[in-house]
Protein backbone atom coordinates (compact mmCIF):
# COMPACT_ATOMS: atom_id res chain seq x y z
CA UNK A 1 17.37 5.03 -36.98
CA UNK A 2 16.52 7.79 -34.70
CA UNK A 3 18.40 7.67 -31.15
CA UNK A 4 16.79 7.00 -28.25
CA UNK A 5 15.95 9.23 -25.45
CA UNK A 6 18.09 8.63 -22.50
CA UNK A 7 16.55 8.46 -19.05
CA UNK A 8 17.87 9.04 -15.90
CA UNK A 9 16.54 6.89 -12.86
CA UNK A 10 17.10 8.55 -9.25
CA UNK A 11 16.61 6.63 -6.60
CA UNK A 12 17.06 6.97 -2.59
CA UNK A 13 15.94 6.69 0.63
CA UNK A 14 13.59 9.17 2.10
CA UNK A 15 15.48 12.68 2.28
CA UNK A 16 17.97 11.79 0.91
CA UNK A 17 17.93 14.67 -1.41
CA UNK A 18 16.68 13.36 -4.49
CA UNK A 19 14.53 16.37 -5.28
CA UNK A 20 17.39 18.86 -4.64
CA UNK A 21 19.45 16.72 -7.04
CA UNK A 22 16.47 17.05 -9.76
CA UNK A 23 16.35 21.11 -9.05
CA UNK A 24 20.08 21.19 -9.62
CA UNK A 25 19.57 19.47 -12.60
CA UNK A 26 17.39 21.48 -14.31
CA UNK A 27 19.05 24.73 -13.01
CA UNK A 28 21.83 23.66 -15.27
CA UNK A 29 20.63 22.13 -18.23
CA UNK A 30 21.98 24.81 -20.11
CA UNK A 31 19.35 24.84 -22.87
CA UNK A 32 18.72 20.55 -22.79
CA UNK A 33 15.38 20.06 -22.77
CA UNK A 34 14.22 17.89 -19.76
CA UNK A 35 11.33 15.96 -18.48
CA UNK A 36 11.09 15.15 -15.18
CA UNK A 37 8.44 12.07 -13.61
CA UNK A 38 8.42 12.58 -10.06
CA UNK A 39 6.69 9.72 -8.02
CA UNK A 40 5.55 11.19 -4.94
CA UNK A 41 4.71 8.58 -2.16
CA UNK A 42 2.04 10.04 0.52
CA UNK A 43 -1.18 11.58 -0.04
CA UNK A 44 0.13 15.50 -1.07
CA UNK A 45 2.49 15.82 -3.95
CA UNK A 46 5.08 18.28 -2.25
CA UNK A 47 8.13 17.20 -4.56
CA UNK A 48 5.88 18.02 -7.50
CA UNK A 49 5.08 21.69 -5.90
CA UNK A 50 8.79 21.79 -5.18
CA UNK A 51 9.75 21.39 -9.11
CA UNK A 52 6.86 23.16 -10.60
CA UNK A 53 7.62 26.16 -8.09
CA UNK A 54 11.16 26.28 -8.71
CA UNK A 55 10.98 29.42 -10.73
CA UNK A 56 13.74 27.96 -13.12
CA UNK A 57 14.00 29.30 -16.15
CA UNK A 58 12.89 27.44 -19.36
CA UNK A 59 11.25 24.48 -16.33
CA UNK A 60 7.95 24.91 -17.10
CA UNK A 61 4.82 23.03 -15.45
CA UNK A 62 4.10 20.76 -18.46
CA UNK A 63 7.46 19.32 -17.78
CA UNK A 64 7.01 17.99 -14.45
CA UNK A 65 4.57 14.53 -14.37
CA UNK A 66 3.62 13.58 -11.37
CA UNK A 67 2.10 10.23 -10.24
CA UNK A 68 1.05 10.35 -6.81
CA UNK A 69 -1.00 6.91 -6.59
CA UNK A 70 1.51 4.80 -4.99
CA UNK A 71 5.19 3.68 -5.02
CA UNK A 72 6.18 3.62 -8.94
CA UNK A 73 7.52 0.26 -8.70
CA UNK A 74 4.15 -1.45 -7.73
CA UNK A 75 2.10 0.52 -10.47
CA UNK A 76 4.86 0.56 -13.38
CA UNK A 77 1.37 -0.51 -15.90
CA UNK A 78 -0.95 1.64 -14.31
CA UNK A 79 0.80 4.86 -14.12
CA UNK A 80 4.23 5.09 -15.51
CA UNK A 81 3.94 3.76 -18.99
CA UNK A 82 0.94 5.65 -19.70
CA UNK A 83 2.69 9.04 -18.52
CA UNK A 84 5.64 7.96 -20.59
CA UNK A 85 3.68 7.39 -23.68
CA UNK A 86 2.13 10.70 -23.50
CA UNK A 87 5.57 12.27 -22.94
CA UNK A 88 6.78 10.79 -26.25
CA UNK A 89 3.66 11.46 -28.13
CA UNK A 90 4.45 15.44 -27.80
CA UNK A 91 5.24 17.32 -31.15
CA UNK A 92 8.26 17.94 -29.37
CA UNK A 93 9.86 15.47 -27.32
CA UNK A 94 12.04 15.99 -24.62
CA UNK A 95 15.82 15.56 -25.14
CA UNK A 96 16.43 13.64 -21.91
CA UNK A 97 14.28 12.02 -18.76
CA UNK A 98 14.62 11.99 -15.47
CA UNK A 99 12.74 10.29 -13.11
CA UNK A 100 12.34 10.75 -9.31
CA UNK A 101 11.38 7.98 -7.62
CA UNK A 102 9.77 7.46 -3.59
CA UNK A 103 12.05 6.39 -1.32
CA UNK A 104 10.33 3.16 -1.24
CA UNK A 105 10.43 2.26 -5.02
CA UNK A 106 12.64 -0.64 -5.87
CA UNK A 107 14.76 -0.05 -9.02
CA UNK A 108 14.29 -2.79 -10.76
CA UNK A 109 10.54 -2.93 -11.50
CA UNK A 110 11.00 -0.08 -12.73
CA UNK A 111 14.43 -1.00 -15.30
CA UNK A 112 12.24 -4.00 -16.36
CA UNK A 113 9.04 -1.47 -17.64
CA UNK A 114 11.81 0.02 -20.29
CA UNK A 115 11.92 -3.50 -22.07
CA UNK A 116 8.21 -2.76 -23.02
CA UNK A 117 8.18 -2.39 -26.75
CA UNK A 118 6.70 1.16 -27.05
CA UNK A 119 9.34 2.18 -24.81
CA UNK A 120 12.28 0.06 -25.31
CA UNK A 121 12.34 1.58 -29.11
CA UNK A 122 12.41 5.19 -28.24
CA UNK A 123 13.89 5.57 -24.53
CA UNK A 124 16.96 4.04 -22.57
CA UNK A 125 18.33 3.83 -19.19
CA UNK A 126 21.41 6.54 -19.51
CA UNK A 127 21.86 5.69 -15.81
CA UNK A 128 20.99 4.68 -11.94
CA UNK A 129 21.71 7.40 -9.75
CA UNK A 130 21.04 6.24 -6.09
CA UNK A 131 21.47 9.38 -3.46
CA UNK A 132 22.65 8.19 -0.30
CA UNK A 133 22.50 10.37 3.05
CA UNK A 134 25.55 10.12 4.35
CA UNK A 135 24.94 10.94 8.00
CA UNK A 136 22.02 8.66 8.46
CA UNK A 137 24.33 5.72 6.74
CA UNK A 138 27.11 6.73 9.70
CA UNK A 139 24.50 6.91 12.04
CA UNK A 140 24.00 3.70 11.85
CA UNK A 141 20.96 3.74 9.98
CA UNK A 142 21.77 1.06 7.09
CA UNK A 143 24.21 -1.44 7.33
CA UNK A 144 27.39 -1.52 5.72
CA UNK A 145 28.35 -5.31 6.57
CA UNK A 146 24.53 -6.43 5.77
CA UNK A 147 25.37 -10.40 7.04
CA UNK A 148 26.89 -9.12 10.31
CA UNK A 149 23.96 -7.12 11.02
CA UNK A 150 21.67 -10.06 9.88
CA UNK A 151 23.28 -12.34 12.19
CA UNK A 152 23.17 -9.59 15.27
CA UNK A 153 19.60 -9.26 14.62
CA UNK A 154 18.99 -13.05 14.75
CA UNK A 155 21.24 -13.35 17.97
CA UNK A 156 18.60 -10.61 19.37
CA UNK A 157 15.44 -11.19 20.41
CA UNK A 158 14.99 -7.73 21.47
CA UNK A 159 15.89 -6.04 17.17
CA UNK A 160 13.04 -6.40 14.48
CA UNK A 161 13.86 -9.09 12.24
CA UNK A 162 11.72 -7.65 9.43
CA UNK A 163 13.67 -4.84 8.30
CA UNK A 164 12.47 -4.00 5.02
CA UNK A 165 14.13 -0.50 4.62
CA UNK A 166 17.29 -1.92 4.58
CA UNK A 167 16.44 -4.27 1.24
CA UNK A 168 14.79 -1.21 0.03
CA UNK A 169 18.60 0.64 0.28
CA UNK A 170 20.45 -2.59 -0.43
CA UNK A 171 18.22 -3.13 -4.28
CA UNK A 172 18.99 0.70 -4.62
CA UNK A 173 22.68 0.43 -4.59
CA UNK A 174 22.63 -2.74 -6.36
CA UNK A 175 20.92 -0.99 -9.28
CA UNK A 176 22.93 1.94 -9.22
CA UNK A 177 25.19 2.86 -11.83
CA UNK A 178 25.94 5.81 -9.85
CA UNK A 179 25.78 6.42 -6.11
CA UNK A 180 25.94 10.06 -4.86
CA UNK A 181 26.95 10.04 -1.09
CA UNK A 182 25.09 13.22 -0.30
CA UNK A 183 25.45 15.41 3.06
CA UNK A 184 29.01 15.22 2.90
CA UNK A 185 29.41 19.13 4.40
CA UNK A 186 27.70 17.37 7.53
CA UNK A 187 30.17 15.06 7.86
CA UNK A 188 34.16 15.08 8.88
CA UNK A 189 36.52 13.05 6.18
CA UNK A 190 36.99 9.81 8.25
CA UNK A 191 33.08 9.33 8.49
CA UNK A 192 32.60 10.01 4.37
CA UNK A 193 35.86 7.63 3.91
CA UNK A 194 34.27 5.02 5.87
CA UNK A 195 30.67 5.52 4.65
CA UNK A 196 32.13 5.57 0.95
CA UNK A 197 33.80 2.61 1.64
CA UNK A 198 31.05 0.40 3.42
CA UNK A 199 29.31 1.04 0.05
CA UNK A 200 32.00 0.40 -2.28
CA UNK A 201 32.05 -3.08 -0.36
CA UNK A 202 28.67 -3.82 -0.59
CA UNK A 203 27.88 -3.00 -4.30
CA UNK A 204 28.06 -5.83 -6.82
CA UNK A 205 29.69 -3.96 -9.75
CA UNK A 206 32.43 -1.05 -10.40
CA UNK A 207 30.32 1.82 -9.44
CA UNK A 208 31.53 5.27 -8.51
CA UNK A 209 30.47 6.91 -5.14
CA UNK A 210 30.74 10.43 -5.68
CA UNK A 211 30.97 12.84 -2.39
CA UNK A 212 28.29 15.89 -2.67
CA UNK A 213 27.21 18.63 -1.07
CA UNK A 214 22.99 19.29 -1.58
CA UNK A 215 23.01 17.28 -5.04
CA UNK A 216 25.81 19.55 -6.72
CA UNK A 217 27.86 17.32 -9.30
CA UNK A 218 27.84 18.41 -12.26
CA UNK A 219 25.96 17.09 -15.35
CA UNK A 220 28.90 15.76 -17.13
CA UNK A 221 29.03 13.12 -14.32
CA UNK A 222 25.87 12.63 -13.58
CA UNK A 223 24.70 12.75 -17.18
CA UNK A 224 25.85 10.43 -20.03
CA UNK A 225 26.50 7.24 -18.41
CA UNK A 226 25.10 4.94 -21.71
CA UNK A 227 24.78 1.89 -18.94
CA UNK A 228 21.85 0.79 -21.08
CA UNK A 229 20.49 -0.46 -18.33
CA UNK A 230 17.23 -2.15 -19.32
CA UNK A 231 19.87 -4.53 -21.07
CA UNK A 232 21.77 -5.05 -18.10
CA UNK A 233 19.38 -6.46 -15.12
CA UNK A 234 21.55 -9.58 -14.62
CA UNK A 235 23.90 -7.61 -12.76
CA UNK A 236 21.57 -5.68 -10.76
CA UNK A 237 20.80 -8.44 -8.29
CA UNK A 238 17.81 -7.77 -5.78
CA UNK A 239 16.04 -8.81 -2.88
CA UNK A 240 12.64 -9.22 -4.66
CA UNK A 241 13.97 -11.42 -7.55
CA UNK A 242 12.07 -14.37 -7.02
CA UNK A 243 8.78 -12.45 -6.62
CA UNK A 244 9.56 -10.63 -9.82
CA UNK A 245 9.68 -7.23 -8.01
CA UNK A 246 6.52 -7.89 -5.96
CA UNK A 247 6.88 -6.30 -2.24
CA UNK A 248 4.14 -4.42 -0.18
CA UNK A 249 4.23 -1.57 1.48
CA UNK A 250 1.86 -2.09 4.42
CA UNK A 251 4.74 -1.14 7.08
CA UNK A 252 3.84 2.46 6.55
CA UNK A 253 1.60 5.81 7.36
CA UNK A 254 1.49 8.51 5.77
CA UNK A 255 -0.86 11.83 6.57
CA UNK A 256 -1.30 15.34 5.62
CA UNK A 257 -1.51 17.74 8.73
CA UNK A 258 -2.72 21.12 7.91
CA UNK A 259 -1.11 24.16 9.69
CA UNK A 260 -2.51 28.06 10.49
CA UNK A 261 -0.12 30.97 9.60
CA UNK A 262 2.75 30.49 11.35
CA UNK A 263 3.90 33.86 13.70
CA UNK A 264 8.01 33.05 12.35
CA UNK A 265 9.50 29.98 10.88
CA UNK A 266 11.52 28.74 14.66
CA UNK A 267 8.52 28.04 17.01
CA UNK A 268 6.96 25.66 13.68
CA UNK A 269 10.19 23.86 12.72
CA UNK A 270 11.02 22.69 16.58
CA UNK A 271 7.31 21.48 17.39
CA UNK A 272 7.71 19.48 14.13
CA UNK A 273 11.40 18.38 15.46
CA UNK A 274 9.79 17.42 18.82
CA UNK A 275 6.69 15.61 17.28
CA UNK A 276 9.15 13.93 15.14
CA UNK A 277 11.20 12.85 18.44
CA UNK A 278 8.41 11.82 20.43
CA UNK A 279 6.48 9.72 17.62
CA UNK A 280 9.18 8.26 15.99
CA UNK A 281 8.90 10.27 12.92
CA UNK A 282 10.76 9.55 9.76
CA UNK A 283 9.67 11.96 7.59
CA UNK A 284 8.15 15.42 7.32
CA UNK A 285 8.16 17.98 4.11
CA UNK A 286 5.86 20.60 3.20
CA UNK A 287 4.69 24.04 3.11
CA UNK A 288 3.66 26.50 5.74
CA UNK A 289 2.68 30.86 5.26
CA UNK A 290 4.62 33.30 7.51
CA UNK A 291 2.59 36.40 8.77
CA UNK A 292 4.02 39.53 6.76
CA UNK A 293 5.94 37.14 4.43
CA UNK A 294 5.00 37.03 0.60
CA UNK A 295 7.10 34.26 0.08
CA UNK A 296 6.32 30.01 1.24
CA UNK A 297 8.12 28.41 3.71
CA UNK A 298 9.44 24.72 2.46
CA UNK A 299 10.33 22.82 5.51
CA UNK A 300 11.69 19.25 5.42
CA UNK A 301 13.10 16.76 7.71
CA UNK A 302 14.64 13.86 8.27
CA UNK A 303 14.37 12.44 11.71
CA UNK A 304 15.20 15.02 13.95
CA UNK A 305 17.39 17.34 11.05
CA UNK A 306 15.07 19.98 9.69
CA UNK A 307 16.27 22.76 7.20
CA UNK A 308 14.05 25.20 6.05
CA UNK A 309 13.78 28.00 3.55
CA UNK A 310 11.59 30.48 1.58
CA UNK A 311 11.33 28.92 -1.55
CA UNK A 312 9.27 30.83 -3.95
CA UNK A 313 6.02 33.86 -3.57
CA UNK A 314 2.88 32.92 -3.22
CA UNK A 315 0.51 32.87 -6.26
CA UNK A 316 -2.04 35.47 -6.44
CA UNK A 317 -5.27 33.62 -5.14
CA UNK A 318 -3.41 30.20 -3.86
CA UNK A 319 -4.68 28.67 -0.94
CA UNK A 320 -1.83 29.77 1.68
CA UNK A 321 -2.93 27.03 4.38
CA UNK A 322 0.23 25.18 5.17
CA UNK A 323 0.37 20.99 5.08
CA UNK A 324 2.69 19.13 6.35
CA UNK A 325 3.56 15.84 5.04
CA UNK A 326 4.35 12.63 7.86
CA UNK A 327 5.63 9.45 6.86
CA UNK A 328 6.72 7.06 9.74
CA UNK A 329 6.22 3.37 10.74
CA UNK A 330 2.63 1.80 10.32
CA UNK A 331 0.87 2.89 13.88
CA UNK A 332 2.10 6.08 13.72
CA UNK A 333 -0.44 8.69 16.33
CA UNK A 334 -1.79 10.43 13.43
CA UNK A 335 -3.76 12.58 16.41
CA UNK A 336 -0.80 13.37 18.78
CA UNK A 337 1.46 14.29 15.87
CA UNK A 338 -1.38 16.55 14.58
CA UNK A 339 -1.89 17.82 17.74
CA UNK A 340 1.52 18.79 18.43
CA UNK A 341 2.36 20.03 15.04
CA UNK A 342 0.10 22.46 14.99
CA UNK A 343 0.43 23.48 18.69
C-alpha cells in the first residue's frame, strides 16, 4: 500500500508568525517537495503574495493554494477538499503538506475533513503546530488560568463576557501536537518561563512548547511528528464540540486601504502604528512602493508592534499601488483608519 502524504496543520492567532514559519519551511526543505494551502482571512490575499514572492528556490507559484473565501474551518466542503483533491490529482504529488490557517480557524473542523474517504486514504495529519506570540500571551492578552479569568470577567460588569478570541487560542492549543512559543528574542527568560508554563498547564496532553525566534526550529522538530491526528480527535477537546465545529465570525472587520508611493518607509509605518492606537486595531499587513526603491515594502503589525522590510522587486508591469490589510473588532472606522493611513 502506498504511504500517505503527511500534512502539517499550522495554526495561530493573528501575527503570530505563522507565515514566517511556512517561509522558513520551505527555505529549508532541502529538496522535499512541499505544498503549501494558505487560508487567508480578509478580502486581499497578502500571505499568499508573501509565499509566492518569496523568491525561494525550487517554491514555485503552483505550489502555493490559496483560499481566500472565508475562515477554512467554516468552508472545509466548499474550498479545502476540492483544493486538496486537485493537489493529489497532479502527475506528481507533493511529498508533504502544509497548511496555513487564519487566525480565526478552529483546528478541529479542519482534523475532522481528513476522515473524508478521498482524503483519509492518501493524506494524514503528521502534526498540529500552533504558533503562539509570546509577548501578546505576557501581555496579558490570553489567559493562562482560563477559569480565573472567567470568574473575574463574571465578577465585572465593566469586561466583555463574550470573548471569543480566547476559545479561538484555547481550541488551538488543545489541538496542538506542537506549540511554538514564538517572539522569544522580545522577551527576557522569566516572561518565556512563565508564558511556557501557563501553556504547559493549560494543554490537555504531553505537548512540547518549543521557544523560537521568527519561526526558526528546525524541520526535524517540526516535521515528522506521525500524531495521526485525524485518528486522534478525542483528545483534542474544544469549545465548539457540541455544535460540531459550528462558530461565526460576525465579531469582525476586515478592509483593504489602498496607499500612494510612500516618500520612505518611517512616516507610513507610524501613521499605521497611530491609526492602529487610536482605532483599536488588531491587525495590519500588506504592501506599500518606496519612491527610488525597486524593491516592495512588506509591513505588518500586531497592535501597536510593526516590523517592516523589503521583501522582494517589483515585477515588470505589476500594479505598484500599495494596500494595506485591517482586521479589528466589528465597528471598526473603516473611514478614519483610511483617512489616517494614508495621511
Amino acid at each position: 500500500m502506498k504511504a500517505r502524504i503527511p500534512a502539517t496543520i499550522i495554526t495561530g492567532f493573528l501575527g503570530a508568525g505563522k507565515t514566517t514559519l511556512v517561509r522558513h519551511l520551505l527555505e529549508n526543505a532541502r529538496g522535499l517537495r512541499i505544498a503549501v494551502i494558505v487560508n487567508e482571512f480578509g478580502a486581499l490575499g497578502i500571505d499568499g503574495a508573501v509565499l509566492e514572492g518569496c523568491g525561494i528556490e525550487g517554491c514555485d507559484a503552483d505550489q502555493i493554494v490559496e483560499l481566500s473565501n472565508g475562515c477554512l474551518c467554516c468552508t472545509v466542503a466548499d474550498e479545502f477538499l476540492p483544493a486538496m483533491e486537485a493537489l493529489l490529482d497532479r502527475p506528481n504529488p507533493p511529498d508533504h503538506i502544509v497548511i496555513e490557517t487564519s487566525g480565526l480557524a478552529l483546528p478541529k473542523p479542519l482534523l475532522k475533513a481528513f476522515s473524508w474517504p478521498a482524503i483519509r486514504a492518501q493524506v494524514t495529519v503528521d502534526g498540529v503546530i500552533a504558533v503562539v506570540d509570546g509577548p501578546a500571551v505576557a501581555a496579558g492578552h490570553f489567559a493562562d488560568d482560563p477559569v480565573a479569568v472567567a470568574a473575574q470577567m463574571a465578577a465585572d460588569p465593566a469586561v466583555d463576557h463574550d470573548n471569543p478570541l480566547a476559545e479561538v487560542y484555547e481550541d488551538q492549543l488543545s489541538a496542538a501536537d506542537l506549540v511554538l512559543l514564538n517572539k522569544t528574542d522580545l522577551m527576557d527568560g522569566l516572561a518565556i518561563a512563565d508564558v511556557a508554563a501557563g501553556i504547559r498547564a493549560f494543554l490537555p496532553r504531553g505537548v512540547k512548547v518549543v521557544p523560537a525566534r521568527e519561526g526558526k526550529v528546525d524541520l526535524g522538530v517540526l516535521l515528522g511528528l506521525d500524531a495521526r491526528a485525524e485518528d486522534d480527535l478525542a483528545s483534542r477537546p474544544s469549545h465548539h464540540d457540541a455544535v460540531d465545529g459550528a462558530h461565526e465570525h460576525d465579531d469582525w472587520d476586515s478592509f483593504v486601504v489602498e496607499v500612494a508611493e510612500a516618500a520612505s518607509p518611517e512616516p507610513l509605518v507610524s501613521r499605521l502604528r497611530a491609526a492602529a492606537e487610536a482605532h483599536d486595531v488588531l491587525r495590519m499587513k500588506g504592501f506599500a512602493s518606496v519612491t527610488g526603491k525597486p524593491l516592495r515594502l512588506l509591513v505588518q503589525g500586531v497592535g501597536f508592534r510593526f516590523r517592516h522590510e523589503f521583501d522582494r522587486a517589483w515585477k515588470p508591469g505589476e500594479d505598484r499601488t500599495g494596500r494595506i490589510v485591517v482586521i479589528g473588532r466589528k465597528g471598526l472606522d473603516q473611514a478614519a483608519i483610511t483617512a489616517a493611513v494614508r495621511g
